[in-house]
Protein backbone atom coordinates (compact mmCIF):
# COMPACT_ATOMS: atom_id res chain seq x y z
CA UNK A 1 65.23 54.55 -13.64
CA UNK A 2 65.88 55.16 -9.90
CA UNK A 3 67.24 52.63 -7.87
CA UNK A 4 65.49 50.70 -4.91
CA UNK A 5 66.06 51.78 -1.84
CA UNK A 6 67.63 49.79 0.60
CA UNK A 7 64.53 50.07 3.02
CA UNK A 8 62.31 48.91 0.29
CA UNK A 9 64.54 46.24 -0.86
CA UNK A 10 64.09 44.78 2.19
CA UNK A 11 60.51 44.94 2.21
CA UNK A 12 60.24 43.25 -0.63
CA UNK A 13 62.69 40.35 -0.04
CA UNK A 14 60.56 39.50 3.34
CA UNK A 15 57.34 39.50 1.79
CA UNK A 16 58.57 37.13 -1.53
CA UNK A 17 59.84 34.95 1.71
CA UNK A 18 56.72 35.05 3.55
CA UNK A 19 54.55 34.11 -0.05
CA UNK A 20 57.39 31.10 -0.25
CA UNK A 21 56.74 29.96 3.28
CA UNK A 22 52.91 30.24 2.83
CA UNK A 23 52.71 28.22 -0.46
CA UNK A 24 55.47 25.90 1.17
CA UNK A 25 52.97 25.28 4.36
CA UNK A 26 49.86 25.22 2.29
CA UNK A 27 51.31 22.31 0.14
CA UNK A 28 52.39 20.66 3.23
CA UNK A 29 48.43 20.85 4.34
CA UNK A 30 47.41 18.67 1.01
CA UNK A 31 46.84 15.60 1.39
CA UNK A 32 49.03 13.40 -0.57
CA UNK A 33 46.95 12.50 -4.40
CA UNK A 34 45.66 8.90 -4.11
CA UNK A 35 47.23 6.38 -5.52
CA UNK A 36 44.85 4.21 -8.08
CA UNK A 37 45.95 0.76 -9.25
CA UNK A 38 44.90 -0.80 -12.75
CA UNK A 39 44.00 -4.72 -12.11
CA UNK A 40 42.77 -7.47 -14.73
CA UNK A 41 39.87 -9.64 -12.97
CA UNK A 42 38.45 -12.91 -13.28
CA UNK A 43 35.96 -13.75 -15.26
CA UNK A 44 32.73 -11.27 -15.94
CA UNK A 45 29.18 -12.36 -14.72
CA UNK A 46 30.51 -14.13 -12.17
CA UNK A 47 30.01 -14.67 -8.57
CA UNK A 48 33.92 -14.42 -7.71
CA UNK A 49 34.10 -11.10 -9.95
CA UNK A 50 30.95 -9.23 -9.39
CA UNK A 51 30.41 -10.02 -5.73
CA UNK A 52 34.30 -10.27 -4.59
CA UNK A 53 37.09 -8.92 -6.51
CA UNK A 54 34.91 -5.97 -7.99
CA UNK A 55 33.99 -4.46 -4.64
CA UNK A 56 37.20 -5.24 -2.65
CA UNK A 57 38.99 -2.78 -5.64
CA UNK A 58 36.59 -0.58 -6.44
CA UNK A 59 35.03 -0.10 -2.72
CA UNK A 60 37.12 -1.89 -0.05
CA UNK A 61 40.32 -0.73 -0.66
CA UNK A 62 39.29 2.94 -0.65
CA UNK A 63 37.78 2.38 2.68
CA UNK A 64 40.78 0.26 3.75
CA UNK A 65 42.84 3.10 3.12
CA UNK A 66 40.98 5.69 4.46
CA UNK A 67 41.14 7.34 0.95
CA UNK A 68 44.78 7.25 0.40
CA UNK A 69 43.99 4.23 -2.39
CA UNK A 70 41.87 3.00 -4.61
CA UNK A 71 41.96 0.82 -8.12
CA UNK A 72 40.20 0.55 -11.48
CA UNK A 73 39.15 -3.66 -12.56
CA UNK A 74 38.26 -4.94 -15.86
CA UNK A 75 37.38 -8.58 -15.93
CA UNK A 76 39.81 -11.34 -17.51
CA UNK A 77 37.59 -11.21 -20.84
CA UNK A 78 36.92 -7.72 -21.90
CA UNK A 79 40.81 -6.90 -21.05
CA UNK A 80 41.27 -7.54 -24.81
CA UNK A 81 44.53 -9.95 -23.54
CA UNK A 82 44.47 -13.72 -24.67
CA UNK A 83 44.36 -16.02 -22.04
CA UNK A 84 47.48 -17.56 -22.96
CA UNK A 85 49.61 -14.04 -23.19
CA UNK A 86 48.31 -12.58 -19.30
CA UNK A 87 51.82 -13.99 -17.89
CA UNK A 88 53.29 -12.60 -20.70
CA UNK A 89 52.30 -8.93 -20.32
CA UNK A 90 52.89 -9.02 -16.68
CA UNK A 91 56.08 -10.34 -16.64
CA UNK A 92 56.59 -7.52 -19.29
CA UNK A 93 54.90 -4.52 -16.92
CA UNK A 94 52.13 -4.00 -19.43
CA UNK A 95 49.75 -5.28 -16.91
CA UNK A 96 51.13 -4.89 -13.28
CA UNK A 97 48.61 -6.59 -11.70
CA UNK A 98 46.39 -9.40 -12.78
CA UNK A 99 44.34 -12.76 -12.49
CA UNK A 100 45.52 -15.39 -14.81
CA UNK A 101 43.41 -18.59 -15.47
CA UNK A 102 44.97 -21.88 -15.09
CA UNK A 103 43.30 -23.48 -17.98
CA UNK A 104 44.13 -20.62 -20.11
CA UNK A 105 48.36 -21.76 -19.69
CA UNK A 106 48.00 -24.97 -19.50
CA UNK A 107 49.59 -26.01 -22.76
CA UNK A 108 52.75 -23.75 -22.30
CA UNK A 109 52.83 -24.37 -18.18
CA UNK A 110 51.19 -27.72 -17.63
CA UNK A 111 52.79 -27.93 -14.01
CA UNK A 112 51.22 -24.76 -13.27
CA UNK A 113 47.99 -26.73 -13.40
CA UNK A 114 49.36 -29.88 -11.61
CA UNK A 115 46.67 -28.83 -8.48
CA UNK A 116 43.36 -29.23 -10.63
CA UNK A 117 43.93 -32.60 -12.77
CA UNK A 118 40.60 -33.57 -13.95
CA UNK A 119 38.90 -36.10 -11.80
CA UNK A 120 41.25 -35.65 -8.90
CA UNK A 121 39.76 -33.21 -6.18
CA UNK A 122 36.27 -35.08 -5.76
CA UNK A 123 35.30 -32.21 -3.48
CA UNK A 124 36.74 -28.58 -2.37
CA UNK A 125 38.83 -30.41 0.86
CA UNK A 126 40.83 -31.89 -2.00
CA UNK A 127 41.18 -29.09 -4.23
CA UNK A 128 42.18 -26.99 -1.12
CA UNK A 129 44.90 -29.42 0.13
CA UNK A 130 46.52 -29.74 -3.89
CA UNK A 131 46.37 -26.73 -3.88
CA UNK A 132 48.27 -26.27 -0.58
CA UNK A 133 51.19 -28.88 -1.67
CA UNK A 134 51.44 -26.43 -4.95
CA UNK A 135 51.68 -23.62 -3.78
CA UNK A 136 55.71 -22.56 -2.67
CA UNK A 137 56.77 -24.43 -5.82
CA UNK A 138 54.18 -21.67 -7.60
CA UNK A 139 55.60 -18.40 -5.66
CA UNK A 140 59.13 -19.59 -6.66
CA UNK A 141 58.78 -20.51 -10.07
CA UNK A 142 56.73 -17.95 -11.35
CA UNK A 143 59.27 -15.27 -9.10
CA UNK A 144 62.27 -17.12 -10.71
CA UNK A 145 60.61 -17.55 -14.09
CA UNK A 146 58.56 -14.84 -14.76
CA UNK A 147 59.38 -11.69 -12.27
CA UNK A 148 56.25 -12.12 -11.10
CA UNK A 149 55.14 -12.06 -6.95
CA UNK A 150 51.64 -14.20 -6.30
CA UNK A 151 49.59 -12.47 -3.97
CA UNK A 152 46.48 -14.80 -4.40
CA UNK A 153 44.85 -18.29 -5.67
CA UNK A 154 40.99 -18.18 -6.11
CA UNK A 155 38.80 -21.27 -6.86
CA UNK A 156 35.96 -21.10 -8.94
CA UNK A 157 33.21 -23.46 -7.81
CA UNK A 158 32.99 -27.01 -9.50
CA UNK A 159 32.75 -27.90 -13.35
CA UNK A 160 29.98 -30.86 -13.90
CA UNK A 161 28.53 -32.25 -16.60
CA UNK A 162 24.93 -30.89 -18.09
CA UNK A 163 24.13 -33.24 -20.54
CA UNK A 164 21.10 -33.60 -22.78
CA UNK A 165 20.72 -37.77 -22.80
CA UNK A 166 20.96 -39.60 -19.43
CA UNK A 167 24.02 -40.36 -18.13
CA UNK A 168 25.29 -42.42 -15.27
CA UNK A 169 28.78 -42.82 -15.24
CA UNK A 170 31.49 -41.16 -17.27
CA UNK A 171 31.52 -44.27 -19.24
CA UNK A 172 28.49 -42.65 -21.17
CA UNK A 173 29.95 -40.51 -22.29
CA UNK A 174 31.42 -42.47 -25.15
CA UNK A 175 30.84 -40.96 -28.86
CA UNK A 176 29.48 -37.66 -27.39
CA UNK A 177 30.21 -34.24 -28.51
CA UNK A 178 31.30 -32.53 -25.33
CA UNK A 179 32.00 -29.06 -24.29
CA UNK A 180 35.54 -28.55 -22.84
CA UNK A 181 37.25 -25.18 -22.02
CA UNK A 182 40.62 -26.02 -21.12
CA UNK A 183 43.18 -28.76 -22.48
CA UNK A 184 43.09 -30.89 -19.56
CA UNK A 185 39.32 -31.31 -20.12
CA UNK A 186 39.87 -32.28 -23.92
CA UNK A 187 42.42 -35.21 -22.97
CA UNK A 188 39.74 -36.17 -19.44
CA UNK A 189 36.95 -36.74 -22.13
CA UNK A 190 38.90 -38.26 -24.99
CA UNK A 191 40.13 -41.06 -22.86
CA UNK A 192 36.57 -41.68 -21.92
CA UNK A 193 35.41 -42.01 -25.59
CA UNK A 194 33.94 -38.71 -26.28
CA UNK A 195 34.58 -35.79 -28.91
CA UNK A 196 35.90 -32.58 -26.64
CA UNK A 197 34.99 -29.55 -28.33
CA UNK A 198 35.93 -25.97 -27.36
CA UNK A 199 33.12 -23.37 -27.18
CA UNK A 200 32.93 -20.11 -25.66
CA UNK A 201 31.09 -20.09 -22.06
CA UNK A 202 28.68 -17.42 -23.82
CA UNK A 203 27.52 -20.04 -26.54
CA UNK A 204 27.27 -22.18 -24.01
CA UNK A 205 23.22 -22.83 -24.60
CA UNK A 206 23.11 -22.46 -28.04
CA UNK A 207 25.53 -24.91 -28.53
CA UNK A 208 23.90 -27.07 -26.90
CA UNK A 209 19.92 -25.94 -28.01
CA UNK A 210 21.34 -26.58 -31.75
CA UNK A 211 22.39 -29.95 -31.36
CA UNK A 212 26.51 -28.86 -32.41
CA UNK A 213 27.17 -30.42 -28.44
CA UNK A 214 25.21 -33.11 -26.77
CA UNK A 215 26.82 -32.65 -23.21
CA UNK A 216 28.62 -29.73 -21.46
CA UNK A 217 31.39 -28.94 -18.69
CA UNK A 218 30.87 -26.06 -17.09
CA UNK A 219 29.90 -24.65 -13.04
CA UNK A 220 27.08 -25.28 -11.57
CA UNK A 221 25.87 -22.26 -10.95
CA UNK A 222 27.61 -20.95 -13.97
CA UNK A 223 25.56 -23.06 -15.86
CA UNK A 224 22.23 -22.08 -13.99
CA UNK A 225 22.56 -18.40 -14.97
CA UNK A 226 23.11 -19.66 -19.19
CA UNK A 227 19.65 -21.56 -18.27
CA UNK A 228 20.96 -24.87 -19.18
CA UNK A 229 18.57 -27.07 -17.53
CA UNK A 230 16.31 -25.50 -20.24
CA UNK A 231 18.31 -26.83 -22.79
CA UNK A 232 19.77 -30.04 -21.08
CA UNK A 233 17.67 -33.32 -18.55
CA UNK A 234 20.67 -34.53 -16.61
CA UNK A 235 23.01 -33.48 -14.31
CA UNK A 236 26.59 -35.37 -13.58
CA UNK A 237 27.84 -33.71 -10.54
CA UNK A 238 31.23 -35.43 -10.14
CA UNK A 239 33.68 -32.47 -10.74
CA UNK A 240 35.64 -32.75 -13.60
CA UNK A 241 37.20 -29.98 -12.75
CA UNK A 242 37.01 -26.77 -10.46
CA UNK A 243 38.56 -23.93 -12.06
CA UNK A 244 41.60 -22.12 -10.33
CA UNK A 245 42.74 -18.60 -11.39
CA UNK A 246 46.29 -16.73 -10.11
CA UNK A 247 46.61 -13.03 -8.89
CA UNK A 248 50.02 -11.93 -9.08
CA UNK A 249 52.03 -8.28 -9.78
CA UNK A 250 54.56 -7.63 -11.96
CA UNK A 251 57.63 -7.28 -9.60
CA UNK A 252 59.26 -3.93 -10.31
CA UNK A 253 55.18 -2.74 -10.11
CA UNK A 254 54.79 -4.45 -6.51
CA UNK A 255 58.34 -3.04 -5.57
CA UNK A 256 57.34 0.45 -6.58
CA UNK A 257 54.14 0.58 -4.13
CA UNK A 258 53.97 2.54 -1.19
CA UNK A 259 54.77 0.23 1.61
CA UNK A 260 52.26 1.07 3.47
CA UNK A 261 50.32 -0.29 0.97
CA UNK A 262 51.85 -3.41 0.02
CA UNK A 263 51.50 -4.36 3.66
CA UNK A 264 47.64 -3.18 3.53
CA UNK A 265 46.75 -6.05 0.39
CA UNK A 266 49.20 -8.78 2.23
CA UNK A 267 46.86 -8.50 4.98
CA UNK A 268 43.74 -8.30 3.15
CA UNK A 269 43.73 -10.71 0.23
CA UNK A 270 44.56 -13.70 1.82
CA UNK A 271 41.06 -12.69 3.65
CA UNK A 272 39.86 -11.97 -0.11
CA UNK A 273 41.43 -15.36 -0.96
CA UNK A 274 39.23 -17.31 1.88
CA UNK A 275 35.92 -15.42 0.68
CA UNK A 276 36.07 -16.57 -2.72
CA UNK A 277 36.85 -20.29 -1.36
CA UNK A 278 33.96 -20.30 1.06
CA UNK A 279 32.02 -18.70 -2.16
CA UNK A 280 33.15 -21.38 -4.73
CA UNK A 281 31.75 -24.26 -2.09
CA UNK A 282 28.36 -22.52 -1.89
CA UNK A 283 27.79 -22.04 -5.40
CA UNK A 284 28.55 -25.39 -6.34
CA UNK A 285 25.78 -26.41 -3.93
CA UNK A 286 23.39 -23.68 -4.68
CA UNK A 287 24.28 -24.70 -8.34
CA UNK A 288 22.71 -28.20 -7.70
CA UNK A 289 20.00 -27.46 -6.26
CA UNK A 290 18.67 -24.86 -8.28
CA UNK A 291 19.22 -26.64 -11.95
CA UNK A 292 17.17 -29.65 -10.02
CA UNK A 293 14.32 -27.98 -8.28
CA UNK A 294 15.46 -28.43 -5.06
CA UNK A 295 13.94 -26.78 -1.99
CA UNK A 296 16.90 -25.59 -0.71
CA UNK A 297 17.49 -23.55 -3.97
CA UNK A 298 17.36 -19.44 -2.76
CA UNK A 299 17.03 -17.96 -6.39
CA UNK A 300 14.35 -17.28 -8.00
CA UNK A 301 14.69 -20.00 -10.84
CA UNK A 302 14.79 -23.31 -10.33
């Protein structure tokens, strides 16, 4: 073998560092990967889900960001995580970020609920100031408890009572079988005399169609889009409840964004927050008038 000359040597040493500097400066032209978040929704079918949370993830962000971020959503119910386990797995990491549903903790954190008693907020005004007085004692318990930072509070619009025999106070409702989905609603309608029975919001109708439930609490509209005024005459619209769900992170997961944006979603969900308020309001209106016939009703079923 013959040795390199020195010449050559030389050569070849500047041209490995002009490669190095080239692939150094093209890497420096990428554009950093975008970062995609994983987040558990409300409830499917929904207004709050399909017209809010969906497209602020999937769409908003994305745009928000100018590309640098974007997120993948499942709703609440076909995350294939029990209701009562969602604080659970967050506090854990296995979800980072999430929506948890009031009703669905309400046996292990009953305080956690203390905003949407049944029978206390009459209207949204009410629901909105409970939910007000609630709220620090929320972002320090579930920090303290449960390593968890709350980023958001949505309202879902108000639970009534569809009922298939008239009904014109809650006295009436004495020896019915009613539909309940949470444990507050159970103990609401077995002080008033009535049989509370738990049934999934899908077999909502059929429940009801077969005779197995005489009345039902559910949304308004929510209960437009099962077609219950098929299946039911009257209408109680005294909210029994309204339905409140939590978005939080898991804390090391929150810590571990970019800050740029963790300061993008503190300025945008409390905007995301006021949407799905505004929404909940609407619905339970629209709700009314469309399982009555009303002329103010805007969909196509009434």
């Amino acid at each position: 073998m013959h040795a390199l000359s020195p010449s050559l040597l030389r050569y070849l040493w500047g041209l490995a560092a002009a490669l190095l500097l080239l692939c150094a400066g093209a890497a420096q032209a990428q554009p950093p990967a975008p970062y995609k978040l994983r987040i558990v929704g409300g409830l499917a079918g929904v207004t709050q889900y399909l017209q809010y949370e969906e497209p602020f993830w999937t769409q908003q962000l994305q745009q928000l960001s100018a590309g640098r971020y974007s997120a993948d959503i499942v709703p609440f119910d076909r995350a294939g995580v029990p209701g009562s386990e969602m604080l659970r797995m967050m506090q854990l990491g296995v979800l980072p970020f999430g929506t948890v549903l009031m009703s669905s903790i309400a046996t292990q954190y009953p305080q956690y609920t203390a905003a949407d008693l049944p029978g206390m907020a009459v209207d949204i005004a009410q629901l909105r100031a409970s939910v007000a007085a609630l709220r620090p004692f929320l972002e320090k318990d579930l920090r303290q408890r449960h390593g968890i930072e709350l980023l958001a509070i949505y309202a879902y619009p108000a639970q009534v009572l569809f009922c298939k025999k008239p009904i014109a106070r809650l006295a009436d409702l004495a020896g019915r079988r009613v539909r309940v989905s949470s444990g507050g609603q159970a103990d609401y309608v077995s002080a008033l005399g009535a049989l509370p029975v738990n049934i999934a919001f899908a077999q909502l109708a059929h429940s009801l169609e077969s005779g197995d439930t005489e009345c039902a609490i559910t949304g308004t509209l929510s209960g437009h889009s099962l077609g219950l005024y098929r299946v039911t005459q009257y209408l109680y619209t005294l909210p029994i409840t309204w339905g409140l769900g939590v978005f939080a992170a898991n804390q090391a997961a929150w810590a571990a964004l970019p800050a740029d944006l963790r300061a993008l979603l503190l300025r945008e969900l409390p905007q995301l927050e006021a949407r799905i308020w505004d929404a909940a309001e609407r619905d339970t209106a629209e709700g009314i008038a469309c399982n009555s016939g009303a002329a103010s009703c805007a969909l196509s079923r009434k």
